[in-house]
Protein backbone atom coordinates (compact mmCIF):
# COMPACT_ATOMS: atom_id res chain seq x y z
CA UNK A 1 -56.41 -49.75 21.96
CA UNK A 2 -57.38 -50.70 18.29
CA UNK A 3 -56.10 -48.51 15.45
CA UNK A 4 -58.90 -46.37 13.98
CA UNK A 5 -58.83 -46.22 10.07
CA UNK A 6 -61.19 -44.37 7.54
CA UNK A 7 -61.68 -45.89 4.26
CA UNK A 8 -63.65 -43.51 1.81
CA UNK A 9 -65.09 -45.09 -0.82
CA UNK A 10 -66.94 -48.55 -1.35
CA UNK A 11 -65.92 -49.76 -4.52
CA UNK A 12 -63.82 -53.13 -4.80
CA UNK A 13 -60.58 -51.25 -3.80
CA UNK A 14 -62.20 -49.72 -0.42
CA UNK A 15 -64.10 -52.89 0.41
CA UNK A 16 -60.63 -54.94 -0.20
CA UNK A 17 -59.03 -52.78 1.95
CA UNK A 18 -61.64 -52.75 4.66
CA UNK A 19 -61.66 -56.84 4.56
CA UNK A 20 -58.11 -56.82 5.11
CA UNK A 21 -58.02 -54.38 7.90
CA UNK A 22 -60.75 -55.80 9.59
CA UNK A 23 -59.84 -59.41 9.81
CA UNK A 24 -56.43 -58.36 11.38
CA UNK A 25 -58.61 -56.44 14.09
CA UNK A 26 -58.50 -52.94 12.74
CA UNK A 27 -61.60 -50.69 13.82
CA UNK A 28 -62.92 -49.42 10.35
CA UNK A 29 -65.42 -47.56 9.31
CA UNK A 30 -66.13 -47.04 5.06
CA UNK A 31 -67.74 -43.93 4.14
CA UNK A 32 -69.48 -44.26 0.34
CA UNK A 33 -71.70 -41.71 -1.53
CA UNK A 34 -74.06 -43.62 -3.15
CA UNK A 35 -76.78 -46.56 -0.78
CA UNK A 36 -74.87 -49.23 -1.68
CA UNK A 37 -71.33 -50.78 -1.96
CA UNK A 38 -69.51 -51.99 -5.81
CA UNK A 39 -68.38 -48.84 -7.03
CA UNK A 40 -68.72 -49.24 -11.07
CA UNK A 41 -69.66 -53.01 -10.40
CA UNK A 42 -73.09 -52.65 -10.18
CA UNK A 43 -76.33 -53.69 -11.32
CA UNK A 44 -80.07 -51.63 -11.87
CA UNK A 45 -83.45 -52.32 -13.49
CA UNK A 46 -84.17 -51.21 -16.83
CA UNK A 47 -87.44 -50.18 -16.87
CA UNK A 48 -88.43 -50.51 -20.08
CA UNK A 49 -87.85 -54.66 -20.09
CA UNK A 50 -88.17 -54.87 -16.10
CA UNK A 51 -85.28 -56.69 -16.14
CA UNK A 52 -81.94 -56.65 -14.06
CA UNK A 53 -79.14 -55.03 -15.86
CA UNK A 54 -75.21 -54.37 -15.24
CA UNK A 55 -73.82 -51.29 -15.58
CA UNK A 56 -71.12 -52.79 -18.01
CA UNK A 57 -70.42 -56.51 -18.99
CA UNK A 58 -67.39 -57.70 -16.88
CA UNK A 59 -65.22 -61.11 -18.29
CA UNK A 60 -62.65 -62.29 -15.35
CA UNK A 61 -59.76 -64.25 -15.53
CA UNK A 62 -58.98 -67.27 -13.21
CA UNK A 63 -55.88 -64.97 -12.01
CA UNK A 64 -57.97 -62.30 -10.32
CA UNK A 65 -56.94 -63.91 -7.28
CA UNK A 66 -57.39 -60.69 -4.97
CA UNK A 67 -60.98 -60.58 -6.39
CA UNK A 68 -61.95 -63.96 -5.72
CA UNK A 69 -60.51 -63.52 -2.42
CA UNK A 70 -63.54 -61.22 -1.93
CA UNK A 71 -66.24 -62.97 -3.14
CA UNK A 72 -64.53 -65.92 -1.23
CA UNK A 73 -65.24 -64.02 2.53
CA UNK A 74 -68.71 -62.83 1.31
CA UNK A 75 -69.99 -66.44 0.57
CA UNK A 76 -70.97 -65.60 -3.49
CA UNK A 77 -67.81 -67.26 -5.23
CA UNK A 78 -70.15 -69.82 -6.33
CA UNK A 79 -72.22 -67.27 -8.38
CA UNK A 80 -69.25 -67.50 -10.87
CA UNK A 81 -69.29 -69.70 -13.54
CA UNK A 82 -65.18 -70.49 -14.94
CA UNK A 83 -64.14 -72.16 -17.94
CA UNK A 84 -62.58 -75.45 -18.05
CA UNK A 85 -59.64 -74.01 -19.73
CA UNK A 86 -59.35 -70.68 -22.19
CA UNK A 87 -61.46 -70.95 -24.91
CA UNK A 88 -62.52 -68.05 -26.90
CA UNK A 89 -64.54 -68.27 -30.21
CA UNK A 90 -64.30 -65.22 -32.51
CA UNK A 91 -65.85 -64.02 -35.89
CA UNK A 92 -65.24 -61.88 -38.27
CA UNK A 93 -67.38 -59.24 -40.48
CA UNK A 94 -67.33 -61.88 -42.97
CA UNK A 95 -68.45 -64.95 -41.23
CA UNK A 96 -65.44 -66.78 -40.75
CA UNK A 97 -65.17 -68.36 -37.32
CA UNK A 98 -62.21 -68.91 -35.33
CA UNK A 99 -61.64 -70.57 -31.89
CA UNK A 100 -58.51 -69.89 -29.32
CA UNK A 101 -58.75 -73.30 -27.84
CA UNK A 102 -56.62 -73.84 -25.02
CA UNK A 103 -57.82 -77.41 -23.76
CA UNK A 104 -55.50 -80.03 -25.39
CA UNK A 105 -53.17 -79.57 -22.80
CA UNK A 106 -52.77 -77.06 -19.30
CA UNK A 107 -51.16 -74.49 -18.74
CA UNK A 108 -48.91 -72.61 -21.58
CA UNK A 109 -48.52 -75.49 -23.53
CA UNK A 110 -52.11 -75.75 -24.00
CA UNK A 111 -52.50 -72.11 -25.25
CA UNK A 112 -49.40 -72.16 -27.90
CA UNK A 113 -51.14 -75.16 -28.79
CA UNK A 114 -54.47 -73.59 -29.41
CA UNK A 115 -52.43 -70.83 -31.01
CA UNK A 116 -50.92 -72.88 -33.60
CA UNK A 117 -54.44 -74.52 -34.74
CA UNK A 118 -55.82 -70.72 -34.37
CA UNK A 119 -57.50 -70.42 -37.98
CA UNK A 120 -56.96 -67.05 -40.26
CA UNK A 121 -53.49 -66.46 -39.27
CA UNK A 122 -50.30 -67.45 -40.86
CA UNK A 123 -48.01 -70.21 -39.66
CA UNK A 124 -45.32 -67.32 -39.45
CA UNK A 125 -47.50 -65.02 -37.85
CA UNK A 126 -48.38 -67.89 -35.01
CA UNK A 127 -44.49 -68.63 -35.01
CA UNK A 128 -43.76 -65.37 -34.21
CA UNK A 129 -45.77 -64.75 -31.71
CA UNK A 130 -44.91 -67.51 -29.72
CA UNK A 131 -41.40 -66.69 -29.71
CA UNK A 132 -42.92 -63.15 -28.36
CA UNK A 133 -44.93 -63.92 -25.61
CA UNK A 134 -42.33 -66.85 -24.52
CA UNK A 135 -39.72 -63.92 -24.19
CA UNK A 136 -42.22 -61.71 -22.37
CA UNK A 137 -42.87 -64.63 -19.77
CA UNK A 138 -39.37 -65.23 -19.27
CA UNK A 139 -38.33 -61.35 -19.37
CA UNK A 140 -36.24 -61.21 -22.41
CA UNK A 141 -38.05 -58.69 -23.89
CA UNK A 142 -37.39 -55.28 -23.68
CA UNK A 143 -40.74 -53.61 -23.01
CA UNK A 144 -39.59 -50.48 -21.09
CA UNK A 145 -41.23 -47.25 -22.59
CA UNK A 146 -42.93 -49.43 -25.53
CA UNK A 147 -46.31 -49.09 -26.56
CA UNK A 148 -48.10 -52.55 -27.21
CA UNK A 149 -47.56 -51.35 -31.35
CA UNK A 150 -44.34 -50.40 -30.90
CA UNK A 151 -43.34 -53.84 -29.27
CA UNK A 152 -45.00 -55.71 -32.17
CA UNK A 153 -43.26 -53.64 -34.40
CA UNK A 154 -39.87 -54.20 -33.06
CA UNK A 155 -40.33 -57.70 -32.69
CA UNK A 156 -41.61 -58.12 -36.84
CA UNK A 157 -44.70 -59.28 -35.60
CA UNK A 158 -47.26 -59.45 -38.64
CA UNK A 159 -50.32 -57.43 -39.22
CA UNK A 160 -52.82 -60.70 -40.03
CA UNK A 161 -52.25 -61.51 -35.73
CA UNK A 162 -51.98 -58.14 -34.93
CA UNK A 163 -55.95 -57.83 -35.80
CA UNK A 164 -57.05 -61.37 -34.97
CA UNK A 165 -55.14 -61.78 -31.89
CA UNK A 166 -52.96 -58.88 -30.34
CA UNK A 167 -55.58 -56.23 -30.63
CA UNK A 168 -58.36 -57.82 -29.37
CA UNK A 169 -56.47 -59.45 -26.30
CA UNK A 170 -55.15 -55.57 -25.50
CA UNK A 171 -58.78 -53.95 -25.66
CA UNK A 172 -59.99 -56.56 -23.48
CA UNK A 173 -57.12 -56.80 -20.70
CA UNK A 174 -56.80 -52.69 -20.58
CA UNK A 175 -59.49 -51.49 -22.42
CA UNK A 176 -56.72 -49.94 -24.28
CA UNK A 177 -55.79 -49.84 -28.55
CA UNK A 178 -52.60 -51.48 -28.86
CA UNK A 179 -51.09 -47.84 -29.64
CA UNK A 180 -51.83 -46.02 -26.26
CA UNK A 181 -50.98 -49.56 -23.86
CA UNK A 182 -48.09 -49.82 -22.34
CA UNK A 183 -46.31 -52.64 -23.27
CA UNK A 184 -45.22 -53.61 -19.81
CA UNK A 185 -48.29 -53.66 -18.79
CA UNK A 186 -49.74 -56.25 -20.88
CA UNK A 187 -46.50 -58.59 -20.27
CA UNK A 188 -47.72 -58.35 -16.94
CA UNK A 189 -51.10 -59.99 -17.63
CA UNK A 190 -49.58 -62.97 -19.40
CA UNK A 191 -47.62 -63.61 -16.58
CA UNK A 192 -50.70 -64.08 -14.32
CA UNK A 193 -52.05 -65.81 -16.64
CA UNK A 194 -49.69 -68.31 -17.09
CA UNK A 195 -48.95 -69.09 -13.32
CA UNK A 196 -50.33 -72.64 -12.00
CA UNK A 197 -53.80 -73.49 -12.18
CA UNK A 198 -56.80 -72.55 -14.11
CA UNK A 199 -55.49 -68.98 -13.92
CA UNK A 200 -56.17 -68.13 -17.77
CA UNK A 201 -59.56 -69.52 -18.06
CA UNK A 202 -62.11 -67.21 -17.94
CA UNK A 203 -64.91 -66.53 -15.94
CA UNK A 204 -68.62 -64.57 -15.57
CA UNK A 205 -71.27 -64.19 -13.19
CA UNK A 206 -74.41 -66.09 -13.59
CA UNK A 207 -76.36 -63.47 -11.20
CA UNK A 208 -76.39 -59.76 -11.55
CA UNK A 209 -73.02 -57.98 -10.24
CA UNK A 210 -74.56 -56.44 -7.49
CA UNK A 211 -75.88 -59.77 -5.86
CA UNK A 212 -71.64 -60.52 -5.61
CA UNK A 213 -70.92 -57.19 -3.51
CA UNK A 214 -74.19 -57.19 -1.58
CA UNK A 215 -73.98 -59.15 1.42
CA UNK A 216 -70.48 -56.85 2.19
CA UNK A 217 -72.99 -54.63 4.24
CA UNK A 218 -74.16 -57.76 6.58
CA UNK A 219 -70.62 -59.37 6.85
CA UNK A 220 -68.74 -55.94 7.62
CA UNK A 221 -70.63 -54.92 10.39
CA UNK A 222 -70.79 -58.99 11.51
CA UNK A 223 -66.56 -58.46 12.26
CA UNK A 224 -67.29 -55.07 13.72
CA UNK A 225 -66.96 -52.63 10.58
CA UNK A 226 -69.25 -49.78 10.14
CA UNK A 227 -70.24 -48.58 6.77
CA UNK A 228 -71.64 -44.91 6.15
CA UNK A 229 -73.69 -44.87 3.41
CA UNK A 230 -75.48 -41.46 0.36
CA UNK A 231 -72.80 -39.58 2.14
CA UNK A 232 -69.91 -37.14 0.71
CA UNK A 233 -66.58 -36.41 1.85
CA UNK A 234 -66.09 -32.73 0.89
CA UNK A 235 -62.39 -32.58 2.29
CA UNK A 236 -59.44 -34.55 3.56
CA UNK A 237 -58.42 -31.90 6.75
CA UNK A 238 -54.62 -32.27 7.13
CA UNK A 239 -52.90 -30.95 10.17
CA UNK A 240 -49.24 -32.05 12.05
CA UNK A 241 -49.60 -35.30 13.24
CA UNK A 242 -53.56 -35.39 12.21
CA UNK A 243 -56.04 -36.22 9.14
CA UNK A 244 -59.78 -35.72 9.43
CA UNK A 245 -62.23 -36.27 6.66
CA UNK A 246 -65.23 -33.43 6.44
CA UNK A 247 -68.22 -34.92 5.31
CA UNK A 248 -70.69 -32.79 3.26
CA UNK A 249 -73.25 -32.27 6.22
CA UNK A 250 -69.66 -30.26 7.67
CA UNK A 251 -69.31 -33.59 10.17
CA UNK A 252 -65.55 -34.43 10.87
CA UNK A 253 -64.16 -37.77 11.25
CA UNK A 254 -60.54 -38.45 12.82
CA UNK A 255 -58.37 -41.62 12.20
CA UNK A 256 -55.10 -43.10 13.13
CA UNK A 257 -54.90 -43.60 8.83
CA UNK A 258 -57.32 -42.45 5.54
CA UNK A 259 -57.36 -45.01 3.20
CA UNK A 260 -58.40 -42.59 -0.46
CA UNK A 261 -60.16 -45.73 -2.47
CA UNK A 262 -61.94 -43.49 -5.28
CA UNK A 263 -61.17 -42.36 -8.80
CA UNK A 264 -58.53 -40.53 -9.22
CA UNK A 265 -60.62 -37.34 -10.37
CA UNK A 266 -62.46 -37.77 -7.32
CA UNK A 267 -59.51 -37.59 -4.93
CA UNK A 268 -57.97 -34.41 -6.54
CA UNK A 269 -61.39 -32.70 -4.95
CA UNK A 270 -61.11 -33.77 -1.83
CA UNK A 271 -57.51 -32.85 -1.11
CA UNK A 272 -56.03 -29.64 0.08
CA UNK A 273 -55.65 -27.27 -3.24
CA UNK A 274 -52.02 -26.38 -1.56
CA UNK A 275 -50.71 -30.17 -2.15
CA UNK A 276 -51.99 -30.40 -5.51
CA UNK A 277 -48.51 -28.90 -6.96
CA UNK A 278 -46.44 -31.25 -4.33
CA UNK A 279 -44.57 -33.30 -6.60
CA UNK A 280 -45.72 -36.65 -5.19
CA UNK A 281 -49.33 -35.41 -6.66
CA UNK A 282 -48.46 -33.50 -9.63
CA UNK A 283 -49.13 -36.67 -11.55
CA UNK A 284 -51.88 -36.47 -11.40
CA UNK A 285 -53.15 -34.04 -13.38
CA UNK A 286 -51.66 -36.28 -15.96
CA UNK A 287 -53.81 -39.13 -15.85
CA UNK A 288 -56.34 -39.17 -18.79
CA UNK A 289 -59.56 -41.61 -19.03
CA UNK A 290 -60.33 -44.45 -21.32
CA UNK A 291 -64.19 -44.93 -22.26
CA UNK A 292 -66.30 -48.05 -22.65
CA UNK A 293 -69.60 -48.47 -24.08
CA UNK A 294 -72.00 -51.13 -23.38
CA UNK A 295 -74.94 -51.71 -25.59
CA UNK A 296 -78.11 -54.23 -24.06
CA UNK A 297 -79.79 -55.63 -26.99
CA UNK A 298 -83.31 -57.06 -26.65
CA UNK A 299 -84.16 -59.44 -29.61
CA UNK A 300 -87.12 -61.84 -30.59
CA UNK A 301 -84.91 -64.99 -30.69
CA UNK A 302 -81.66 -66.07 -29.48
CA UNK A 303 -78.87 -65.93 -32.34
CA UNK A 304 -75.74 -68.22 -30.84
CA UNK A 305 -75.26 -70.82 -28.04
CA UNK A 306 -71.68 -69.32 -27.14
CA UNK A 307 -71.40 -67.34 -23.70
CA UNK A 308 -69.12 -64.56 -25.71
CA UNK A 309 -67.25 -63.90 -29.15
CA UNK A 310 -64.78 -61.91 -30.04
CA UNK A 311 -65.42 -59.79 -33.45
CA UNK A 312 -62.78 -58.86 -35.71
CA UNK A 313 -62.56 -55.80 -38.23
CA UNK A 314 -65.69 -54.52 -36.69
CA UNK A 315 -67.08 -51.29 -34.71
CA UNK A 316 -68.67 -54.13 -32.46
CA UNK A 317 -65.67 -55.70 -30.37
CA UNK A 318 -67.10 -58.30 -27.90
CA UNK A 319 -70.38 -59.82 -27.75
CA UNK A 320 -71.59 -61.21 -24.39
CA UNK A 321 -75.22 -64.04 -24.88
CA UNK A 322 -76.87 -62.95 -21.28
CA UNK A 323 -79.64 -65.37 -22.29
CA UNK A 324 -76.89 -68.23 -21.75
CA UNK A 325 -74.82 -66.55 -18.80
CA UNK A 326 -77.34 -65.50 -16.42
CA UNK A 327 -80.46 -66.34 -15.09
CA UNK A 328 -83.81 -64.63 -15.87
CA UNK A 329 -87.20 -64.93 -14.96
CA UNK A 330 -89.24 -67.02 -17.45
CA UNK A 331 -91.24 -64.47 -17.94
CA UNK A 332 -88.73 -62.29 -19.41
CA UNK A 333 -87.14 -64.45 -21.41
CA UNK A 334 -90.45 -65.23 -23.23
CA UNK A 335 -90.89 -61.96 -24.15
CA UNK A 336 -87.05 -61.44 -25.07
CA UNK A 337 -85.92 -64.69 -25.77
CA UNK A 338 -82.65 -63.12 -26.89
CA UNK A 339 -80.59 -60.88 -25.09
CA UNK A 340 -76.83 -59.79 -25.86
CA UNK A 341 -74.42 -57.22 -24.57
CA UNK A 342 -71.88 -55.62 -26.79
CA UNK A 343 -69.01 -53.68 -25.51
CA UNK A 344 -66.27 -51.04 -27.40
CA UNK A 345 -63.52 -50.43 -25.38
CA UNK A 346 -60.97 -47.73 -25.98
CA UNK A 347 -64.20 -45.71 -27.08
CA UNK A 348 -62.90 -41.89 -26.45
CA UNK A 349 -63.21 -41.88 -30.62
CA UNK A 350 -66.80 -42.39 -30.55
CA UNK A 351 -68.10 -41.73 -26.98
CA UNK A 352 -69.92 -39.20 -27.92
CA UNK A 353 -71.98 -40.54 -31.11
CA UNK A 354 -75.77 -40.90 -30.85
CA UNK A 355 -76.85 -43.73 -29.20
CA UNK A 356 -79.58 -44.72 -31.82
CA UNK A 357 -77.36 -44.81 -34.59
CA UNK A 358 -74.56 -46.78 -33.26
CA UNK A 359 -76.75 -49.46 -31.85
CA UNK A 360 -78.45 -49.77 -35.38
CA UNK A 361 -74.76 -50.00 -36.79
CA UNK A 362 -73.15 -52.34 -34.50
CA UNK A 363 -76.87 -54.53 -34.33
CA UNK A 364 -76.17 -55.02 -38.42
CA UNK A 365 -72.83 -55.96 -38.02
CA UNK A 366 -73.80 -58.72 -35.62
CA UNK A 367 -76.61 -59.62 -37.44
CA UNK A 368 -74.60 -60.19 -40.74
CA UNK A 369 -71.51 -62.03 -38.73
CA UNK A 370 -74.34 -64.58 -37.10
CA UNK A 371 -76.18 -65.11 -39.91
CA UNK A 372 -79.31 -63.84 -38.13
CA UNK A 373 -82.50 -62.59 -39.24
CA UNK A 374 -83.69 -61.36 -35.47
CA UNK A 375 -85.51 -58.49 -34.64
CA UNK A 376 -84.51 -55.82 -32.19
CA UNK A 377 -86.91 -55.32 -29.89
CA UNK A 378 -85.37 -53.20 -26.91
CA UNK A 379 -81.99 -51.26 -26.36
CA UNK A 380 -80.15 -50.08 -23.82
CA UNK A 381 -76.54 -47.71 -24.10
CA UNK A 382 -74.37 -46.94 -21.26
CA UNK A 383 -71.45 -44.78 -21.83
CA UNK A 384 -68.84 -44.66 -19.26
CA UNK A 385 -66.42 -41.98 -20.08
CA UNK A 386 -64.06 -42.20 -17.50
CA UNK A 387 -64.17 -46.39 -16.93
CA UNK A 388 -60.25 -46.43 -16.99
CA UNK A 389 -57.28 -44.35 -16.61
CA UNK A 390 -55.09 -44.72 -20.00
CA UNK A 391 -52.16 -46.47 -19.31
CA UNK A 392 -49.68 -45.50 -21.17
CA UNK A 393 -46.08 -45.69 -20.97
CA UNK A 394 -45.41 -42.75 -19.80
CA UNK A 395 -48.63 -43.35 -17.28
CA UNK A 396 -47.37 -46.96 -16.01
CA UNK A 397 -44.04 -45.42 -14.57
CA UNK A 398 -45.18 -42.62 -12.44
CA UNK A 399 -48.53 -44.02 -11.23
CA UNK A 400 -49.16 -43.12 -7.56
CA UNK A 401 -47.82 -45.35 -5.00
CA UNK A 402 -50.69 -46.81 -2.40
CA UNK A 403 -48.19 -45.00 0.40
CA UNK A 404 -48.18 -41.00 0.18
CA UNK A 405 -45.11 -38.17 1.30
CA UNK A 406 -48.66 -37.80 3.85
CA UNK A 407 -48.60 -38.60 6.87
CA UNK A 408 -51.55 -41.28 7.43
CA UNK A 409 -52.97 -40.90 4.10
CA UNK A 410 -52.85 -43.93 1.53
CA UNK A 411 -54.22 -44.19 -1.62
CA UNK A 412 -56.19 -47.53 -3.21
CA UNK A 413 -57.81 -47.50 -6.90
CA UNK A 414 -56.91 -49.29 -10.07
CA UNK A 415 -55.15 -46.49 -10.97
CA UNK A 416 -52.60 -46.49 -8.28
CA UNK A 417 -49.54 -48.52 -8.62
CA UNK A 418 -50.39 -51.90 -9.07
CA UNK A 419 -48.26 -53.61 -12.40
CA UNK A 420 -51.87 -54.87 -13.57
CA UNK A 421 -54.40 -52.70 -15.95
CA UNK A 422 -57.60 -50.97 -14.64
CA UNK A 423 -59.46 -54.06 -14.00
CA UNK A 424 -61.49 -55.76 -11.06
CA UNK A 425 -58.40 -57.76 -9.75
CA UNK A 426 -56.33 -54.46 -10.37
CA UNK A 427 -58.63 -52.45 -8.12
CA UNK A 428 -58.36 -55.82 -5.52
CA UNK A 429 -55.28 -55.89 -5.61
CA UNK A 430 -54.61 -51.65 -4.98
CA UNK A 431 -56.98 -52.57 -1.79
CA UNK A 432 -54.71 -55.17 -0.57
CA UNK A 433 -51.72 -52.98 -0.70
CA UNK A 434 -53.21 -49.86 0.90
CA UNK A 435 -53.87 -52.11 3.91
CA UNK A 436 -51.03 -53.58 3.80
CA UNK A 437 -49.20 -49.86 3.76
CA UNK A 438 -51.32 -48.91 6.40
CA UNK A 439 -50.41 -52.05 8.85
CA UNK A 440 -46.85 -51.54 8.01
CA UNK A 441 -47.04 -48.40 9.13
CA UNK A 442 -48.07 -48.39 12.30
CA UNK A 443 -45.93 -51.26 13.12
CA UNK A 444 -43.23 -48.73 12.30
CA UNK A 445 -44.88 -45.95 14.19
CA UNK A 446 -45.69 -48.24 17.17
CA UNK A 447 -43.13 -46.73 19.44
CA UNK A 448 -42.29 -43.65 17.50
CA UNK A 449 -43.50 -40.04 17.27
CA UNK A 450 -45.66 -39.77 14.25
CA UNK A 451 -44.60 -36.56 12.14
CA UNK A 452 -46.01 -35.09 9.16
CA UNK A 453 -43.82 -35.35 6.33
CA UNK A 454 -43.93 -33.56 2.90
């Protein structure tokens, strides 16, 4: 008889988790709250241009291998466009450009390359950092307990690369200031970024998120998954040898396993009130969020032909040219031939400010770094105050395994215990290991008694 297993949530860690349980014949069925599947990947119409928006600008690497695994089974890898090889262009408040050019040779030599022509940075300041992240590739680096400052510090690297370089690369990987990250955690991304392959280059979708996730539905229920969809689990019902879910229409399910795959805040409501002081789960009332805004600007003319640039010593940290990245109707774009996207991360400071005001502030700021006299014609601010867990230090070493002290429950998120930041790969990759807990487990259960165990 095939093993029965719930996954709640549809985001990218539930749908990894349900691809990988399916295609090793696992009867699944996905239970998600809102009509469709993406979690915080998704995309909606703003009606006030008519035209398709995402809920917040996403840049990949060519190491989000997990990720691309899933666009690989749905058929929409294609919709990706990659880099030949890392190059990011960045600009300060005072005009001066920049370029991280990694194309003179592949692989790491390329990018110490690139680093060493990087312009507004001292040769000692490149030197140093080199030396740095060649010790955190090889692990000779002591990064336990370190914040990303704290490891600069130690190793006397110098403010002038700290701004231009180390900061930005640290807001972008965990959406994180270099003070809160946890050091380890970042050494962790330069590792996968500096296996084989393309695997730093960078990548964005030329379609609107949602059209990557979207044919999950179709494809799930083609290998024999079943997805529940505008429905709420109000309770994970734990008994000896047996865990229900209780939807909100007071339905139960029952499975051989519950895969968790939602936030973190989300799962503390759906379990038991009496586990919430078990020590396995006292973490996490720990875990604190990191906020990201994304600002869609509408303008009369286009104001750069790069895809994205980095900003330095601005509010403004990234800005994303959706007139060159994705597709639009014609129609559109001749009534807003330019259209950007610019994204703070590590926002908690400013989450809160009104949304007018900073999208006149950062829209001057980009204006005077470009050079531009364009007119703003239509805006657009989403605020997303929990878009990552913080990942502190502290944070990195007691995140949740994707295993829990209960029986047949596992957990999947980017929060859980993954080595990698909050990302898309790092939700992927959660989803992968849930499964992979779950399969394990019943191997190891195939012939035993299954007892609950606390």
């Amino acid at each position: 008889m095939k093993k029965k297993v719930i996954i709640i949530g549809a985001g990218i860690a539930g749908i990894a988790s349900a691809i990988e349980l399916a295609q090793k014949g696992v009867e699944v069925t996905v239970i998600e709250r809102r009509a469709f599947p993406g979690g915080r990947m998704y995309s909606f119409m703003d009606n006030d241009t008519d035209e398709l928006i995402d809920n917040g600008q996403h840049l990949m690497a060519g190491a989000y291998i997990h990720f691309f695994n899933i666009l690989k089974n749905l058929n929409t890898f294609h919709l990706l466009e990659f880099q030949k090889s890392l190059k990011v262009p960045f600009i300060d408040k005072d005009c001066n450009k920049s370029l991280l050019d990694s194309s003179a040779f592949p692989g790491k030599a390329g990018f110490l390359y690139g680093l060493l022509r990087f312009s507004g940075i001292s040769f000692n300041s490149k030197i140093s950092t080199i030396k740095l992240i060649r010790n955190l590739l090889n692990d000779n680096v002591e990064c336990e307990g370190l914040t990303v400052a704290q490891l600069l510090v130690v190793n006397h690297i110098p403010k002038d690369i700290t701004e231009r370089f180390w900061e930005p690369l640290c807001l972008a990987a965990m959406n994180l200031n270099i003070k809160d990250a946890a050091a380890q955690l970042l050494a962790n991304v330069l590792k996968r970024l500096f296996q084989k392959g393309r695997t730093s280059a960078l990548a964005f979708s030329k379609a609107p998120l949602s059209n990557l996730i979207e044919p999950f539905n179709k494809w799930f229920l083609n290998i024999g998954g079943k997805v529940i969809y505008k429905t709420n689990v109000k309770e994970l019902q734990i008994e000896e040898n047996r865990i229900s879910v209780i939807l909100d229409n007071n339905d139960i399910l029952t499975a051989d396993a519950v895969i968790s795959a939602i936030p973190y805040h989300a799962f503390m409501k759906i379990l038991p009130e009496k586990y919430h002081d078990y020590l396995f789960f006292k973490t996490l009332k720990d875990y604190k969020s990191s906020s990201i805004i994304s600002m869609y600007l509408w303008l009369d003319k286009n104001i750069s032909e790069n895809n994205f640039t980095g900003m330095i010593g601005t509010k403004t940290q990234w800005v994303f040219n959706r007139r060159n990245i994705c597709e639009a109707d014609k129609s559109i774009i001749e009534k807003y031939p330019g259209h950007l996207t610019l994204t703070i991360s590590g926002a908690n400071d400013i989450i809160d400010s009104e949304q007018e005001t900073l999208v006149m502030e950062c829209f001057k700021e980009v204006k005077t770094a470009f050079k531009s006299d364009a007119n703003l014609l239509a805006w657009k601010v989403i605020k997303e105050k929990r878009a990552t867990f913080i990942a502190s230090p502290g944070m990195e070493e007691t995140r949740l395994s994707q295993q829990t002290p209960i029986d047949k429950l596992f957990l999947a998120g980017d929060w859980t215990a993954t080595g990698l930041p909050a990302t898309l790969e790092g939700a992927a990759f959660s989803g992968v290991l849930a499964a992979e807990s779950v399969i394990n487990y019943f191997e190891e259960n195939k012939n035993n008694n299954m007892t609950t165990k606390y």
